[in-house]
Protein backbone atom coordinates (compact mmCIF):
# COMPACT_ATOMS: atom_id res chain seq x y z
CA UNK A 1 -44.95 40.83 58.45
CA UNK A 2 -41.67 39.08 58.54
CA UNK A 3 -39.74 38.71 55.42
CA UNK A 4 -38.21 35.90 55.11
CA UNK A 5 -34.87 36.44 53.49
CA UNK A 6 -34.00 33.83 50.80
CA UNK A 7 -30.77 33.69 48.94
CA UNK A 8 -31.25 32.89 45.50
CA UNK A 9 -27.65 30.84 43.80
CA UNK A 10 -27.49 30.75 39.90
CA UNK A 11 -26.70 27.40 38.64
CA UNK A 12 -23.50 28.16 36.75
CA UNK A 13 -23.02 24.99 34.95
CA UNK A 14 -24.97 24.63 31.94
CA UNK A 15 -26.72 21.25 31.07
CA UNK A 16 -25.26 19.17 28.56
CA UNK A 17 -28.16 16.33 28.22
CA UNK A 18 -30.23 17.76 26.18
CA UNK A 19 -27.28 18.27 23.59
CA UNK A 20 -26.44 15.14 23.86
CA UNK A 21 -29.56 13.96 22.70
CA UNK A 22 -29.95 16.53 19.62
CA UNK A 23 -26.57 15.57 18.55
CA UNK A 24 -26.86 11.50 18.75
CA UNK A 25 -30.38 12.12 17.24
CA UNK A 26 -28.45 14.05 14.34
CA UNK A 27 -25.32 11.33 14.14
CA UNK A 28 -28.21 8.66 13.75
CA UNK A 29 -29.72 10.68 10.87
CA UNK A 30 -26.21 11.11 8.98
CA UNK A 31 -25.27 7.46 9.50
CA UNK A 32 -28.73 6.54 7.64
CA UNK A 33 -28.26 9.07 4.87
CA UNK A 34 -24.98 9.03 3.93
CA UNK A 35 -25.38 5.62 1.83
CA UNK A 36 -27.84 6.65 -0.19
CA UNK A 37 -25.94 9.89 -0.88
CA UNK A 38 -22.56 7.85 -2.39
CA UNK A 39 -25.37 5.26 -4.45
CA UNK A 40 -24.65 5.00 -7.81
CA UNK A 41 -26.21 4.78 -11.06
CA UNK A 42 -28.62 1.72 -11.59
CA UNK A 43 -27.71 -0.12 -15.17
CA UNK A 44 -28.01 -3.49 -16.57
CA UNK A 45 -24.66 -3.83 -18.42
CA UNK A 46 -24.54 -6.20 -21.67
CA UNK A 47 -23.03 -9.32 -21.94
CA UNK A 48 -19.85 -10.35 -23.76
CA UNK A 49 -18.16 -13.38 -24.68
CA UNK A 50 -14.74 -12.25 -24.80
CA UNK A 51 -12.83 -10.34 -21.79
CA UNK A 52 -10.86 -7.23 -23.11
CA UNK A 53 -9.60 -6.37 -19.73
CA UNK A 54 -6.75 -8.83 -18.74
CA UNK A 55 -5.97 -9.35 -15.09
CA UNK A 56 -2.20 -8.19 -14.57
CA UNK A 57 -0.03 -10.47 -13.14
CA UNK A 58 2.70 -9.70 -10.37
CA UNK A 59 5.86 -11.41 -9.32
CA UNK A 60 8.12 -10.72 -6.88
CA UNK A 61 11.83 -11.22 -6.95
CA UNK A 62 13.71 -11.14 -4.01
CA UNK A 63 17.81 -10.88 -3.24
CA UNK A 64 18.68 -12.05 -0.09
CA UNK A 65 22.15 -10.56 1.80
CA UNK A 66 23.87 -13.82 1.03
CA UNK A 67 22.81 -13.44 -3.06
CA UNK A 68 19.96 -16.20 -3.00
CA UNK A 69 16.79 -15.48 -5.28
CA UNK A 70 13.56 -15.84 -4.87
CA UNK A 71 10.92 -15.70 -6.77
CA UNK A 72 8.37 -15.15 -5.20
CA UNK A 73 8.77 -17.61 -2.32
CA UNK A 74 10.52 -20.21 -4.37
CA UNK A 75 14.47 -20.30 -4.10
CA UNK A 76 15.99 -19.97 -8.17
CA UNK A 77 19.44 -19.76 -9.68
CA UNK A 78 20.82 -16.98 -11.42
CA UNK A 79 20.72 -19.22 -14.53
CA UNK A 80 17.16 -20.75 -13.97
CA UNK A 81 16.08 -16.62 -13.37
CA UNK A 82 15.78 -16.45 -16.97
CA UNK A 83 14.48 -19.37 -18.55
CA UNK A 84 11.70 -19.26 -15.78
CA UNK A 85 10.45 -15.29 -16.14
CA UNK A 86 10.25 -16.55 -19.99
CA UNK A 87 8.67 -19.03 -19.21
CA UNK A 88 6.13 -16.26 -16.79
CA UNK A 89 6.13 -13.11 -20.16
CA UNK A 90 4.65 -16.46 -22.81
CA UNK A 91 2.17 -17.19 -20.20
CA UNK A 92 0.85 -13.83 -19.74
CA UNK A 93 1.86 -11.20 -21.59
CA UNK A 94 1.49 -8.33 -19.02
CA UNK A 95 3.86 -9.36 -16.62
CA UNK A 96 4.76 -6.82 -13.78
CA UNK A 97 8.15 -7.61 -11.43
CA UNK A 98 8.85 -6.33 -8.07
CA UNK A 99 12.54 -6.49 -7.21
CA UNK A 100 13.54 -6.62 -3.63
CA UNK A 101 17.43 -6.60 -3.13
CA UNK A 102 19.48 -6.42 0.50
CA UNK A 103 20.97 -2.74 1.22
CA UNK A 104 24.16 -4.91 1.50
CA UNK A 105 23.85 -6.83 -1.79
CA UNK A 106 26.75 -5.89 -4.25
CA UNK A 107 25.58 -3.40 -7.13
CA UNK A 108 26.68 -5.50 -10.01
CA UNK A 109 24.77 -8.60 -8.92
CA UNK A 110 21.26 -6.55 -8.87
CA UNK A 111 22.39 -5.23 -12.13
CA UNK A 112 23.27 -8.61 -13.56
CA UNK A 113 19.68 -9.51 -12.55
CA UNK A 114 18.54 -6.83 -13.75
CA UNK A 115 19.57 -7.88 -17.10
CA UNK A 116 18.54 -11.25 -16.97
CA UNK A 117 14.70 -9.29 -16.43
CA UNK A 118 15.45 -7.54 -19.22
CA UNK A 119 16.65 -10.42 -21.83
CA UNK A 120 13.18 -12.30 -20.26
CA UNK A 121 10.94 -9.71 -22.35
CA UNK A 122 9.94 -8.33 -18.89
CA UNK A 123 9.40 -4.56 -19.44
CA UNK A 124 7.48 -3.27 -16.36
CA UNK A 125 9.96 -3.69 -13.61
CA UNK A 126 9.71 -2.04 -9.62
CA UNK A 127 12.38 -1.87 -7.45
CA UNK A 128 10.67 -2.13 -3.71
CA UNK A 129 12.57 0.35 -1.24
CA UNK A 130 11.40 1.07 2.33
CA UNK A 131 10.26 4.63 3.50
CA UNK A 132 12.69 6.84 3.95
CA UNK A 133 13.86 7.25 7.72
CA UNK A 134 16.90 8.32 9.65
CA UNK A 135 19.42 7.07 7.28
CA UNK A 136 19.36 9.66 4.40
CA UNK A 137 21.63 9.55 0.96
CA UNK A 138 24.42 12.39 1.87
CA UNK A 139 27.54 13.53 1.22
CA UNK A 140 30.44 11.63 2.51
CA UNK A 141 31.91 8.58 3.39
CA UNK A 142 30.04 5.87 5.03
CA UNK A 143 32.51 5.18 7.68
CA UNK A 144 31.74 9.10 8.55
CA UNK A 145 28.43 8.44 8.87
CA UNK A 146 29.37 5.16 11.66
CA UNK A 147 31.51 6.89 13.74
């Protein structure tokens, strides 16, 4: 008898196909379950005749670096500010500003138009900054900070 010698090599990889199947067939199930999992009550709600939930009502005001306003994309004068965001609190009662003012814009102008918000009847008021970023608030003069 003669013996035939065979070497026998172990696969050493392991094969992935058959996970990949198992786990797309489990992704598909998810994706079809997971709406019906968030679903929320079903209700008929009654009817009314009056709204007691008033849309709010936002304005932006903008100072450019040369001390031109905006509001919102129209250009206005310091003394037309007023009379006009007046004009915006009688309309709607709930009236929320934005103010966006230049880095460079003198102090006392944004507080003069600050004021004029103020005298308007305007009481909910945001000042719009960027995110914070390499320039941080620190001791020291500015011209340290340049050279």
């Amino acid at each position: 008898m003669i013996f035939e010698t065979r070497q026998r090599r172990f696969l050493a990889e392991i094969n992935v196909i058959p996970l990949v199947d198992v786990v797309l067939v489990l992704l598909v199930i998810f994706m079809v379950t997971a709406p019906m999992l968030y679903r929320g009550m079903d209700i008929k709600l009654p009817t009314s005749a009056s709204n007691t939930i008033k849309p709010e009502i936002r304005a932006v005001l903008t100072i450019e670096k040369d001390q031109r306003l905006y509001l919102d994309k129209d250009q206005v004068s310091v003394a037309q500010l007023e009379r006009k965001l007046r004009m915006m609190k009688d309309e709607h009662a709930d009236v929320s500003l934005y103010l966006r003012a230049d880095r460079d814009v003198p102090y006392g102008i944004v507080v003069q138009v600050m004021d004029g918000i103020k005298k308007a009847g305007i009481e909910k008021l945001g000042m719009v900054t960027d995110p914070t970023g390499p320039e941080r608030v620190s001791e020291g003069t500015p011209s340290q900070h340049n050279q």
